[in-house]
N, C-alpha and C. Protein backbone atom coordinates (compact mmCIF):
# COMPACT_ATOMS: atom_id res chain seq x y z
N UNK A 1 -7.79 -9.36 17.08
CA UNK A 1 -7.23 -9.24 15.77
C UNK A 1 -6.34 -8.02 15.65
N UNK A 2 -6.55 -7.17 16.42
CA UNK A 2 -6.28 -5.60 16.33
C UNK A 2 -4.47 -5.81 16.96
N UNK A 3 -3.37 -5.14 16.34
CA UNK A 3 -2.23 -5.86 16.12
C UNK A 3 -1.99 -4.79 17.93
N UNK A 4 -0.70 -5.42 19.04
CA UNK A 4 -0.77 -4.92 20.40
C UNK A 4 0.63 -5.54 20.47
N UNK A 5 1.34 -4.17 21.28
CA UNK A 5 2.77 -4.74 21.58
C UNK A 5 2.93 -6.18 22.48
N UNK A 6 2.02 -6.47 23.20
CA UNK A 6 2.06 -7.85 23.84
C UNK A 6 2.32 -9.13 22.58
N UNK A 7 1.44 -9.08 21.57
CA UNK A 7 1.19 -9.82 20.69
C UNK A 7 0.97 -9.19 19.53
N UNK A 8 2.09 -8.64 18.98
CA UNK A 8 2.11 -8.40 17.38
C UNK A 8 1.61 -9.16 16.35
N UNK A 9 0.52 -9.49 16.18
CA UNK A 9 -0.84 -10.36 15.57
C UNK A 9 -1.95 -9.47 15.00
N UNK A 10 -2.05 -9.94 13.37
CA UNK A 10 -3.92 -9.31 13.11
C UNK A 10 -4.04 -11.08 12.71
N UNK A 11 -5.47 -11.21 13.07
CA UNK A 11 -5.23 -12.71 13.05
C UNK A 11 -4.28 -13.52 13.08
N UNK A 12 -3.94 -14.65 12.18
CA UNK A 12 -3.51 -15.22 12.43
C UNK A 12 -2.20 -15.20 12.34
N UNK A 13 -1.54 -13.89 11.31
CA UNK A 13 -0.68 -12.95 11.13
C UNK A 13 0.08 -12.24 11.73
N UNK A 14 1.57 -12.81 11.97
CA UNK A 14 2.28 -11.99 12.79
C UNK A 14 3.17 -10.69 12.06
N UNK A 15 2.91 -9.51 12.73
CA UNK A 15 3.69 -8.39 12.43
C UNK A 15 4.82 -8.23 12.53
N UNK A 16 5.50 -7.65 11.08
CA UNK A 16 7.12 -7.81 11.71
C UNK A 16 7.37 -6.72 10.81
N UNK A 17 6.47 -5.46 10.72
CA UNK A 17 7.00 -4.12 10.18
C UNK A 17 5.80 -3.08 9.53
N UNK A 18 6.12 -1.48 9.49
CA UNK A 18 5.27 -1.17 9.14
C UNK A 18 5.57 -0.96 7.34
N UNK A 19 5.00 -1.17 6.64
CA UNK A 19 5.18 -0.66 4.75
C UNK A 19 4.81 0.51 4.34
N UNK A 20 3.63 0.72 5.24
CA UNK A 20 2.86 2.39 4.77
C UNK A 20 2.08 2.70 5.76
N UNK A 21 1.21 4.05 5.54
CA UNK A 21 0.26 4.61 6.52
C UNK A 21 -0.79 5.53 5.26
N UNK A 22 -1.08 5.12 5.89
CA UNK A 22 -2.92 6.26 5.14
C UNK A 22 -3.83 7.21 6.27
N UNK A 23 -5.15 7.26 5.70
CA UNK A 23 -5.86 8.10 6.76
C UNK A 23 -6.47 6.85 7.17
N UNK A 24 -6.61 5.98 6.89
CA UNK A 24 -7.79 5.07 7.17
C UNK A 24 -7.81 4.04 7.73
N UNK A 25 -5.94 3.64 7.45
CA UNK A 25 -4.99 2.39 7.79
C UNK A 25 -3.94 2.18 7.73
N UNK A 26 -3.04 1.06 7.67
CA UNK A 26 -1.69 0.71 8.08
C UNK A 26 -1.70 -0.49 7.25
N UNK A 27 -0.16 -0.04 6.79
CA UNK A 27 -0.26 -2.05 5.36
C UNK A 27 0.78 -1.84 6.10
N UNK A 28 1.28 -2.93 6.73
CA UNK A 28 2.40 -3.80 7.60
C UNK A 28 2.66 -5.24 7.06
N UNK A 29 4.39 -5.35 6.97
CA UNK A 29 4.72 -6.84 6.54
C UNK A 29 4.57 -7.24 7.13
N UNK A 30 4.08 -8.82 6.85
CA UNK A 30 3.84 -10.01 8.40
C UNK A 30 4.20 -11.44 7.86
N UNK A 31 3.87 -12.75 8.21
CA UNK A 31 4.20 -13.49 8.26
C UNK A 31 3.22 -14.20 8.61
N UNK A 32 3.32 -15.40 7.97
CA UNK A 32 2.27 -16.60 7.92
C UNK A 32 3.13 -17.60 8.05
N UNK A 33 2.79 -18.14 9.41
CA UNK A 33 3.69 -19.27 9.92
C UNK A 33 3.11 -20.57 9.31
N UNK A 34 1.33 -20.66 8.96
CA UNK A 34 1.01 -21.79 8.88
C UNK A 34 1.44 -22.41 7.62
N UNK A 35 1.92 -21.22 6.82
CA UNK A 35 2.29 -21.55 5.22
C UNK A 35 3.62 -21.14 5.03
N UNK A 36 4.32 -20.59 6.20
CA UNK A 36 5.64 -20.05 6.03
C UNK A 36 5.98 -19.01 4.62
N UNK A 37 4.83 -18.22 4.85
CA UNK A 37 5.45 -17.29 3.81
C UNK A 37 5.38 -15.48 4.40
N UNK A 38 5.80 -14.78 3.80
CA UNK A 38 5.45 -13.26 4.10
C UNK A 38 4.24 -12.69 3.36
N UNK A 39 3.28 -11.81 4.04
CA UNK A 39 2.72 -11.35 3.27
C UNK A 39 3.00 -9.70 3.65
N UNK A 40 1.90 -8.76 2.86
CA UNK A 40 1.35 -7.69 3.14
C UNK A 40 0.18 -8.05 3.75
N UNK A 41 -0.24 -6.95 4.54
CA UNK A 41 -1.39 -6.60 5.54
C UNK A 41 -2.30 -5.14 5.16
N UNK A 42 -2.80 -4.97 4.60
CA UNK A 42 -3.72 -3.86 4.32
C UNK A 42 -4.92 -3.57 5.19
N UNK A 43 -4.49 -2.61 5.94
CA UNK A 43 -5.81 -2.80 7.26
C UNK A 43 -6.81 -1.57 6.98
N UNK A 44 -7.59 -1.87 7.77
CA UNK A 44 -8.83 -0.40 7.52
C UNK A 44 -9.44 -0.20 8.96
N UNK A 45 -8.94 0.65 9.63
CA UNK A 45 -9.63 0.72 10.82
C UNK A 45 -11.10 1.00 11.02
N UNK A 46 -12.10 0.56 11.78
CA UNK A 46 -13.34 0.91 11.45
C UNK A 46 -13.70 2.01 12.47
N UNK A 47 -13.26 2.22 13.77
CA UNK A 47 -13.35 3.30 14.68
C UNK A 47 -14.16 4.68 13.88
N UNK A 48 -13.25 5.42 12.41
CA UNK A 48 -13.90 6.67 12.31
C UNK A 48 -15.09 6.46 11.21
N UNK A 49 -15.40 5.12 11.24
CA UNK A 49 -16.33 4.98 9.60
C UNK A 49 -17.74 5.14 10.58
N UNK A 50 -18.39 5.89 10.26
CA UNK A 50 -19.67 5.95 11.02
C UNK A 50 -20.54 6.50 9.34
N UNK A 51 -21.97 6.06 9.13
CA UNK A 51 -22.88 6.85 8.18
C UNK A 51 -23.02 6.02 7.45
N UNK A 52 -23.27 6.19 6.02
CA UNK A 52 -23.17 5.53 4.79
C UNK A 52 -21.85 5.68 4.18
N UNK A 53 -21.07 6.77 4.27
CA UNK A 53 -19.73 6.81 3.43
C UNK A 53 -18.84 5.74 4.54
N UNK A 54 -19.19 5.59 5.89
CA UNK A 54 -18.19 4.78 6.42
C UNK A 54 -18.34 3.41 5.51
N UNK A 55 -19.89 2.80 5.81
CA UNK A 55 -20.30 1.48 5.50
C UNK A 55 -20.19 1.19 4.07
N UNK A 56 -19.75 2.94 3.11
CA UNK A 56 -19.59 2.36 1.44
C UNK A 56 -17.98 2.18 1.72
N UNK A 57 -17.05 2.85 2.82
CA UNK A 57 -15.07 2.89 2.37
C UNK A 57 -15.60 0.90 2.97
N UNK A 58 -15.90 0.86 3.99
CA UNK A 58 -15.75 -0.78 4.37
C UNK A 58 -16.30 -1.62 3.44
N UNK A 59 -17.24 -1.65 2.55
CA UNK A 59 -18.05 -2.45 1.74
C UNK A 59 -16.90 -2.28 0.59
N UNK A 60 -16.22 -1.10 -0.05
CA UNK A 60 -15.53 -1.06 -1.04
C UNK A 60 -14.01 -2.04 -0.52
N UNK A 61 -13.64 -1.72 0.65
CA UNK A 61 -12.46 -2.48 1.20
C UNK A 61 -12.76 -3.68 0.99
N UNK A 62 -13.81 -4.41 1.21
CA UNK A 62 -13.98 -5.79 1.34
C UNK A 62 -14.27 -6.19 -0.26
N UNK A 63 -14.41 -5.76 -0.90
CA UNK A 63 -14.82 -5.80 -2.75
C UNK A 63 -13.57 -5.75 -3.15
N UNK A 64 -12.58 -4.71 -2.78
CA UNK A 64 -11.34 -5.28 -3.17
C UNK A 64 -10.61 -6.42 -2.77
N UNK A 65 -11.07 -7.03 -2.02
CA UNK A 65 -10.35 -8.35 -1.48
C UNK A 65 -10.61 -9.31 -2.15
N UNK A 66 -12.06 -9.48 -2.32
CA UNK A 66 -13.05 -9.97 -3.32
C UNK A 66 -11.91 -10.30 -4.26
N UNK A 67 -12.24 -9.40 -4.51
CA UNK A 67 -11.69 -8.94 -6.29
C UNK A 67 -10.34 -9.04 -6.42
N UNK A 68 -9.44 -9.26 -5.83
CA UNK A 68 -8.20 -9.55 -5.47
C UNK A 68 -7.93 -10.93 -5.55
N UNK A 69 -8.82 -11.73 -4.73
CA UNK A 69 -9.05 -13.62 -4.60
C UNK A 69 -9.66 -13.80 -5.78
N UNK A 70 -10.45 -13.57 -6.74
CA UNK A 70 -10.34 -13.86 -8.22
C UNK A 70 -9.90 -13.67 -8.87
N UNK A 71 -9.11 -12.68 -8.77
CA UNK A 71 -7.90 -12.29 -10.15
C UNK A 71 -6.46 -13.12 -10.20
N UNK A 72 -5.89 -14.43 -10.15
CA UNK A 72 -5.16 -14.85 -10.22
C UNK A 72 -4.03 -14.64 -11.56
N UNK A 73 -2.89 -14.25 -11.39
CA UNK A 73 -2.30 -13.87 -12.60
C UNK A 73 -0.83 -13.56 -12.32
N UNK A 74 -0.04 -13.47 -13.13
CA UNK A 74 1.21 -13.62 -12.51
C UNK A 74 1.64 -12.09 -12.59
N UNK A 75 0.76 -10.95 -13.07
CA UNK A 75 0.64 -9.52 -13.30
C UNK A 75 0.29 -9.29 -12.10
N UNK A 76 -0.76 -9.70 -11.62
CA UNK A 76 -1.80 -9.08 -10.02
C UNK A 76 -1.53 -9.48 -8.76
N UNK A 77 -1.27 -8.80 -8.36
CA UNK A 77 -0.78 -8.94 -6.70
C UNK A 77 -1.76 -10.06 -6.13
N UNK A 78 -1.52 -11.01 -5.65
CA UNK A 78 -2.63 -12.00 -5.08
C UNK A 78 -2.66 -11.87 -3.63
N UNK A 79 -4.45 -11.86 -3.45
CA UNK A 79 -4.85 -11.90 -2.59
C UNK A 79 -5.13 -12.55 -1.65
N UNK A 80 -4.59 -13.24 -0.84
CA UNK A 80 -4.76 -14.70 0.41
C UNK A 80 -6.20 -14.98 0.77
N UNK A 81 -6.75 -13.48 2.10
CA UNK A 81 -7.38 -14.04 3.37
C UNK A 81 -8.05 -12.60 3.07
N UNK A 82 -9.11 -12.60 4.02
CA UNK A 82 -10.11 -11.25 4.02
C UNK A 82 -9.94 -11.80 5.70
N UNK A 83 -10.22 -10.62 6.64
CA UNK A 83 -10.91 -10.90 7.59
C UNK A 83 -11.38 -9.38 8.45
N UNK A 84 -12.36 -9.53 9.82
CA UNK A 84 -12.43 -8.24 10.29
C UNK A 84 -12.84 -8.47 11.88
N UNK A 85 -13.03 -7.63 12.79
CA UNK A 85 -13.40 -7.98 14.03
C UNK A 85 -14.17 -6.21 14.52
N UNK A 86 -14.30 -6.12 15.15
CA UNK A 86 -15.52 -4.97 15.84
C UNK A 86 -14.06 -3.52 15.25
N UNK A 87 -13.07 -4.19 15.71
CA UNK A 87 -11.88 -2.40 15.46
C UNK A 87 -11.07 -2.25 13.80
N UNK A 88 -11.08 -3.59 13.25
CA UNK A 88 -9.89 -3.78 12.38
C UNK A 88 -10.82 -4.56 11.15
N UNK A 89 -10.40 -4.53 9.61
CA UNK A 89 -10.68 -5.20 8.62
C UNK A 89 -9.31 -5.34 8.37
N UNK A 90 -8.93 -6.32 7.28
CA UNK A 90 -7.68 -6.29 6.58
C UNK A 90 -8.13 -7.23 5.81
N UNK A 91 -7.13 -7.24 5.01
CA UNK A 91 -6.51 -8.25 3.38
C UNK A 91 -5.20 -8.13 3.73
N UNK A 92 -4.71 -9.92 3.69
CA UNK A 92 -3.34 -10.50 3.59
C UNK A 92 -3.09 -10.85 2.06
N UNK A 93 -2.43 -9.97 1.73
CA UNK A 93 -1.50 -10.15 0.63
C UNK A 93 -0.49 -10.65 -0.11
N UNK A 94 -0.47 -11.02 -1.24
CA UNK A 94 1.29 -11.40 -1.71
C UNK A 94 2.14 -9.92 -1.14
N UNK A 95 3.50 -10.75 -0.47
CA UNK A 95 4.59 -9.20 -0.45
C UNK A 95 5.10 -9.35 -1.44
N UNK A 96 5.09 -7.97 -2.13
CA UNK A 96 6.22 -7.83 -2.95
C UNK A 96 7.41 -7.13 -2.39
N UNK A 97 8.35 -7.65 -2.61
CA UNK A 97 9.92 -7.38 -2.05
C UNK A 97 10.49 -6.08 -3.01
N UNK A 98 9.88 -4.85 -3.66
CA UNK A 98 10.78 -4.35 -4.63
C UNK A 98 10.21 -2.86 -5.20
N UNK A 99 10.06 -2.34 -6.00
CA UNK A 99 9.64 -0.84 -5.66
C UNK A 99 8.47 -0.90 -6.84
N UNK A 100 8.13 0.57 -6.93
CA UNK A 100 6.87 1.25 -7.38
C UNK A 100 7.37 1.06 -8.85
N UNK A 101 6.56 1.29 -9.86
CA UNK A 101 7.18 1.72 -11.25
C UNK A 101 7.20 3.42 -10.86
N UNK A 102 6.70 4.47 -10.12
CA UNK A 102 6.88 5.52 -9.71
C UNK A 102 7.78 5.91 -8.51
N UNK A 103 8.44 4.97 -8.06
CA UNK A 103 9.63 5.06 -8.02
C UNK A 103 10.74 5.04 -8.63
N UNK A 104 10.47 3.79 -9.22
CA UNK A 104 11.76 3.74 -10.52
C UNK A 104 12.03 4.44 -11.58
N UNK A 105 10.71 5.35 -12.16
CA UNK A 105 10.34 6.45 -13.09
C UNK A 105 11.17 7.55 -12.48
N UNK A 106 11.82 8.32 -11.43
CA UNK A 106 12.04 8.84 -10.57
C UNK A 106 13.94 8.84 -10.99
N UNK A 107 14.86 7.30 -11.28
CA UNK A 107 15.93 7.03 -11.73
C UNK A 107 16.34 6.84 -12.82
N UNK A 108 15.07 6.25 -13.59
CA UNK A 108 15.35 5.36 -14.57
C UNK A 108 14.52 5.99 -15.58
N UNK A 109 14.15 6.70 -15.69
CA UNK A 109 12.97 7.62 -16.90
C UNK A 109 13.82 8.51 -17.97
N UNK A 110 14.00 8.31 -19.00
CA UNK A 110 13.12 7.65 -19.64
C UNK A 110 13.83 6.25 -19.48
N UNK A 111 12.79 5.30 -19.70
CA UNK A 111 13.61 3.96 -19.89
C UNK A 111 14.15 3.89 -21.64
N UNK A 112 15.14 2.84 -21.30
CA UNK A 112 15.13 2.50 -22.64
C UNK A 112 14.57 1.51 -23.59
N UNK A 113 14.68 1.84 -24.27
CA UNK A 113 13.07 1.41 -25.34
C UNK A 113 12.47 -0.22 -25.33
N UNK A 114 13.86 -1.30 -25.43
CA UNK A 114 13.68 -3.09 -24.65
C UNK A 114 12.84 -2.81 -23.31
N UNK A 115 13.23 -1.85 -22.64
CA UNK A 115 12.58 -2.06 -21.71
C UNK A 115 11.27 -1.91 -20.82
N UNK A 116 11.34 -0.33 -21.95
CA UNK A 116 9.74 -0.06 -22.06
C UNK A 116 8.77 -1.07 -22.57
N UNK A 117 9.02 -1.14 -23.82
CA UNK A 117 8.43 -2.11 -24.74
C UNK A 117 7.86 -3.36 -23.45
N UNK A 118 8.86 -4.30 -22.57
CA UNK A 118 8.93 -5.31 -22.10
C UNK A 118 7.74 -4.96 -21.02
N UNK A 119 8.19 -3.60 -20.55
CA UNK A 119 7.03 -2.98 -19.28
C UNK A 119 5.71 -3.38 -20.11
N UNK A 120 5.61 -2.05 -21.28
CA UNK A 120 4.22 -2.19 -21.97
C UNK A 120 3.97 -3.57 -21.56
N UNK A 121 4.57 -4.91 -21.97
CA UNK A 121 4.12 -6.13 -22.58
C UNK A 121 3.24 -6.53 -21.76
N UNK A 122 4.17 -6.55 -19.95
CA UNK A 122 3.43 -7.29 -19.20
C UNK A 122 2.15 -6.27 -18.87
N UNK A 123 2.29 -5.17 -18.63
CA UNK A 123 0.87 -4.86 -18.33
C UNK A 123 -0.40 -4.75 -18.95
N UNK A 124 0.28 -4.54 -20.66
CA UNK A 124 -0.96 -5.13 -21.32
C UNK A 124 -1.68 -6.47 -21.25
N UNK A 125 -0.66 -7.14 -20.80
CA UNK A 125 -0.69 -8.63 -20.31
C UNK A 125 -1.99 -8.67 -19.55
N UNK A 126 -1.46 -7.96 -18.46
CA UNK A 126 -2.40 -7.66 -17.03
C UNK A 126 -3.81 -7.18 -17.44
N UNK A 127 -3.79 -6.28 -17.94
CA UNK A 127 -5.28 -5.52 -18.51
C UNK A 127 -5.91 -6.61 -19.43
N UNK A 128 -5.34 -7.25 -20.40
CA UNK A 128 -6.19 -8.02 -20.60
C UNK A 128 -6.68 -8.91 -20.31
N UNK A 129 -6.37 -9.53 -19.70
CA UNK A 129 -6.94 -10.60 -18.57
C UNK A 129 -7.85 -9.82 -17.71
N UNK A 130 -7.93 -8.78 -17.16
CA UNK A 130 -8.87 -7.93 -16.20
C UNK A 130 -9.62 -8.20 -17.37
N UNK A 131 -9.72 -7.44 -18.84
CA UNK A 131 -10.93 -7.07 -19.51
C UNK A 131 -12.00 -8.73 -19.96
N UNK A 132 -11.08 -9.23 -20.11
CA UNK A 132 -11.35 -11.02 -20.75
C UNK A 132 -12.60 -11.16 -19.28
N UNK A 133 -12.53 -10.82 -18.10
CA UNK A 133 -13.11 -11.28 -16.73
C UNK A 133 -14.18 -10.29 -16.75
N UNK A 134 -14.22 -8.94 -17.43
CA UNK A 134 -15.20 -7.91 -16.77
C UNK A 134 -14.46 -7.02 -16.13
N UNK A 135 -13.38 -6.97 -15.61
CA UNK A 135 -12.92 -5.96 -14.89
C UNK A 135 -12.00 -4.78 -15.26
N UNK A 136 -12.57 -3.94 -14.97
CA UNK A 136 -11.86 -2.36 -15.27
C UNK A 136 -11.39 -1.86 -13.77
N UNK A 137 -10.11 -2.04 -14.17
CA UNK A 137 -9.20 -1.31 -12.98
C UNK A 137 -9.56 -0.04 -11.86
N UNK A 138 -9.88 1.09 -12.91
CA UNK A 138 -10.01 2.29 -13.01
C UNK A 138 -9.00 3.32 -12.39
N UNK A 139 -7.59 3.04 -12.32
CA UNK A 139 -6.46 3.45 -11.30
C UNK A 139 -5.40 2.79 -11.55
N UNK A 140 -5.32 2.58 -12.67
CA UNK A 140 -3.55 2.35 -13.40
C UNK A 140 -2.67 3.57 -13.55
N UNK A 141 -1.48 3.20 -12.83
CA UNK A 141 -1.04 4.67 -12.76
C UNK A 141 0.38 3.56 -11.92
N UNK A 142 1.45 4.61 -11.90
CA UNK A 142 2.40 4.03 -11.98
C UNK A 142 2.98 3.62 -10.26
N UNK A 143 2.13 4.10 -9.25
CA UNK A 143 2.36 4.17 -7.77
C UNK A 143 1.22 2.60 -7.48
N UNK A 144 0.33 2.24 -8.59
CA UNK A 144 -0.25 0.95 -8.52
C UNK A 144 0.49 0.01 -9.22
N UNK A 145 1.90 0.01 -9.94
CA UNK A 145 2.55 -0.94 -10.18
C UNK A 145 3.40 -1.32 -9.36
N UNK A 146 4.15 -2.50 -9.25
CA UNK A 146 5.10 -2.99 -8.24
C UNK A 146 6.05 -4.19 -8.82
N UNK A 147 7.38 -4.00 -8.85
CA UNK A 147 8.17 -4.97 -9.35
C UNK A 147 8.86 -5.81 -8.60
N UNK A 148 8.82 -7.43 -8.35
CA UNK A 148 8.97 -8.20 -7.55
C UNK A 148 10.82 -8.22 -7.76
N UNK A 149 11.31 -9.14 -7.37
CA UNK A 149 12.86 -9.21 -7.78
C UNK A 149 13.59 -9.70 -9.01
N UNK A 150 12.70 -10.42 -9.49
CA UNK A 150 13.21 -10.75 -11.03
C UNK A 150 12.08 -10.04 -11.99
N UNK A 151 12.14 -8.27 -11.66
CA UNK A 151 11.57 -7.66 -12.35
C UNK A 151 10.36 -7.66 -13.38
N UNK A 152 9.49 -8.49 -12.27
CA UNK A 152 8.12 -9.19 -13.13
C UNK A 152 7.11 -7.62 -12.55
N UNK A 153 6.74 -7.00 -13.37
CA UNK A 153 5.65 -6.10 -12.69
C UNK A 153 4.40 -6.64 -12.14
N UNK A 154 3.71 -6.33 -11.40
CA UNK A 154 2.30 -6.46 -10.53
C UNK A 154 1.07 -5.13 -10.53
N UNK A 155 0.37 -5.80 -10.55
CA UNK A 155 -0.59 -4.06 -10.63
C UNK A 155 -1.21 -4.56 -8.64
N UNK A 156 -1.17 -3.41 -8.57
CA UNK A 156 -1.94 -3.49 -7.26
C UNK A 156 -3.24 -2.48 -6.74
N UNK A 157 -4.02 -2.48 -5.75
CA UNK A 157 -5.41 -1.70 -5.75
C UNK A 157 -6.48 -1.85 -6.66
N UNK A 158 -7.52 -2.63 -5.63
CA UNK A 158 -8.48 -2.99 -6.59
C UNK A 158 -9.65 -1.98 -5.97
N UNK A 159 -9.35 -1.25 -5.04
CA UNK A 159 -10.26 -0.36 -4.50
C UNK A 159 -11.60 0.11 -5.47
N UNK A 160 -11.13 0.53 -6.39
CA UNK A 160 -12.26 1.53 -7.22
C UNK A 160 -12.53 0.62 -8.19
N UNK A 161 -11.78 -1.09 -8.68
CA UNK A 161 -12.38 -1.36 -10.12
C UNK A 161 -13.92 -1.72 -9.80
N UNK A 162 -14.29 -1.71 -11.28
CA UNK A 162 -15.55 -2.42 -11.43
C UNK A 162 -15.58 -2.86 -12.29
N UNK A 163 -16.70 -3.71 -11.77
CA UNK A 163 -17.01 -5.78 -12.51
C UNK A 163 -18.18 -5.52 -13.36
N UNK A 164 -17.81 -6.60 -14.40
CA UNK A 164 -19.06 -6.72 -15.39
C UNK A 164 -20.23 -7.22 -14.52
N UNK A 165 -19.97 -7.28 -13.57
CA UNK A 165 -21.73 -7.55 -13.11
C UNK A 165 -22.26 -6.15 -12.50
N UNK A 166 -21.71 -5.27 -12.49
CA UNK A 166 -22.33 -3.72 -12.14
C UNK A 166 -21.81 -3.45 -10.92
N UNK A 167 -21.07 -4.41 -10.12
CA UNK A 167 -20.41 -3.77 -8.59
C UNK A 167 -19.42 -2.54 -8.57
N UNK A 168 -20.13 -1.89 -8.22
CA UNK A 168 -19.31 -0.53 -7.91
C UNK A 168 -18.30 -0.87 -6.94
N UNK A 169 -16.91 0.00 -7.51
CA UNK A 169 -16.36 0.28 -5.84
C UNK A 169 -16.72 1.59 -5.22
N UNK A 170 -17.54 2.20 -5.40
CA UNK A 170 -17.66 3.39 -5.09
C UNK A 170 -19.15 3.91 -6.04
N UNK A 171 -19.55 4.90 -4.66
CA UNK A 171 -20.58 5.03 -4.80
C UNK A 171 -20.92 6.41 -6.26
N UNK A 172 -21.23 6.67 -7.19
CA UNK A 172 -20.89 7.71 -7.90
C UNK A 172 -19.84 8.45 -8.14
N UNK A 173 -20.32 9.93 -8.98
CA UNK A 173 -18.92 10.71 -9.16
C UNK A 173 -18.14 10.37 -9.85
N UNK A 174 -17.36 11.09 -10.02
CA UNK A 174 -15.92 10.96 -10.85
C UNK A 174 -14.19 10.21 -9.46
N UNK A 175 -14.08 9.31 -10.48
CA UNK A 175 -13.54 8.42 -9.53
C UNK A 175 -12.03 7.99 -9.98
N UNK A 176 -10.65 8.03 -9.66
CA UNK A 176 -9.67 8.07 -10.18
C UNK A 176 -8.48 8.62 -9.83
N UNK A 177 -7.34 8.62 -10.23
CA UNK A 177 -6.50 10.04 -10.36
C UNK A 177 -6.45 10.53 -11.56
N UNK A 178 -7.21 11.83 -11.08
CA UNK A 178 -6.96 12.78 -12.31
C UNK A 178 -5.97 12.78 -13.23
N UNK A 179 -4.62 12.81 -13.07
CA UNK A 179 -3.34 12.61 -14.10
C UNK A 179 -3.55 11.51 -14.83
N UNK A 180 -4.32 10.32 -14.36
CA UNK A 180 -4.16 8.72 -15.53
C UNK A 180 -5.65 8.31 -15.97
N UNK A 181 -6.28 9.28 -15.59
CA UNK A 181 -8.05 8.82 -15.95
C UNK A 181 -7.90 9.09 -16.94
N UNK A 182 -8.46 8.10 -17.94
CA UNK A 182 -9.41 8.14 -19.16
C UNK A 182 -10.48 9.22 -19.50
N UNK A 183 -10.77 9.35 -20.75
CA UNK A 183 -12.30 10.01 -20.86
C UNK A 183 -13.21 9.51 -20.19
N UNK A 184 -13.68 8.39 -20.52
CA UNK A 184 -14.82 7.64 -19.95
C UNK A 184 -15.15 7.92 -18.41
N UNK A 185 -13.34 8.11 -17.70
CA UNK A 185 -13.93 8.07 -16.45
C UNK A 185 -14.57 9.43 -15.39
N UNK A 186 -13.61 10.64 -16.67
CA UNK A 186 -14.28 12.03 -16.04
C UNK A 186 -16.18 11.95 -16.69
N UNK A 187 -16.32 10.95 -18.03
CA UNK A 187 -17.77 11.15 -18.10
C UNK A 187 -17.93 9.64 -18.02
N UNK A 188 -19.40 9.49 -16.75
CA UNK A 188 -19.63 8.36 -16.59
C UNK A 188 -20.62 7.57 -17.74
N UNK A 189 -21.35 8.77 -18.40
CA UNK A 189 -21.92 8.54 -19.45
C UNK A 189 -21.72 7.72 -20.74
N UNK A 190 -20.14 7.93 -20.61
CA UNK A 190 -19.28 7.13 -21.88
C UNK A 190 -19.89 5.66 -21.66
């Protein structure tokens, strides 16, 4: 599964670029021949996860995938395929072809007001449908939005939400980025 210059492959997924890098993994564009489409690749290497914090980042990786394959919506990045092997986990993704809203905040800030307004619309859009299901994001923030080509926004990272049935993505603590957390989320008490 583990992607090798012989055979640029994580499953069934052929590699044809890298998108990002983390400490933990590599999201690479690829391609799905059996459906002829592109996706994203969100990988998680398992090599340095050793303990309980390894087995909670892999258990939380795989909850977002989860949680990704039920959220269908034309707001949420959709989620394909889960899979993993002894070196590699990943989630095949919708690609989005187009930038961050924290990128575009960067050119285009302030927006103007049609267009804010239109932003607000869809992501309130988005959140409510999460809340209608149980789900709280907990990591809306503008480097988790993504705008496809006919400027439809997407929320992406389901890493940290949690579900009305009590699934944590994460084990305690204060959980978030500080700059877009809520009250509730610096007190868990709320």
């Amino acid at each position: 599964m583990a992607a090798n210059p012989a055979s640029p492959t994580i499953g069934k997924y052929r590699i044809d670029g890298i998108l990002g890098e983390g400490a933990m993994g590599v999201v690479y564009r690829g391609y799905d021949a059996d459906l002829d489409r592109r996706v994203a690749l969100k990988t998680m290497r398992k090599d340095p996860l050793s303990g309980d914090y390894g087995a909670e980042l892999l258990a939380r990786f795989r909850r977002e995938a989860e949680a990704g394959m039920r959220l269908s919506h034309r707001h949420v990045v959709t989620v394909y395929d889960f899979g993993e092997d002894d070196v590699l986990a990943y989630m095949a993704m919708e690609f989005i072809d187009g930038r961050s809203l924290k990128d575009l905040n960067a050119t285009r800030a302030p927006w103007p007001l049609l267009d804010a307004l239109d932003l607000a619309g869809q992501l309130l859009d988005a959140l409510d449908f999460f809340h209608e299901r149980g789900v709280v994001h907990r990591d809306i923030k503008p480097a988790n939005i993504k705008f496809g080509r006919r400027a439809e926004l997407k929320i992406l990272d389901f890493g940290i939400a949690k579900l009305a049935d009590g699934t944590e993505r994460t084990t305690g603590g204060v959980i978030g980025t500080p700059a877009y957390m809520s009250p509730e989320q610096w007190d868990p008490s709320l």
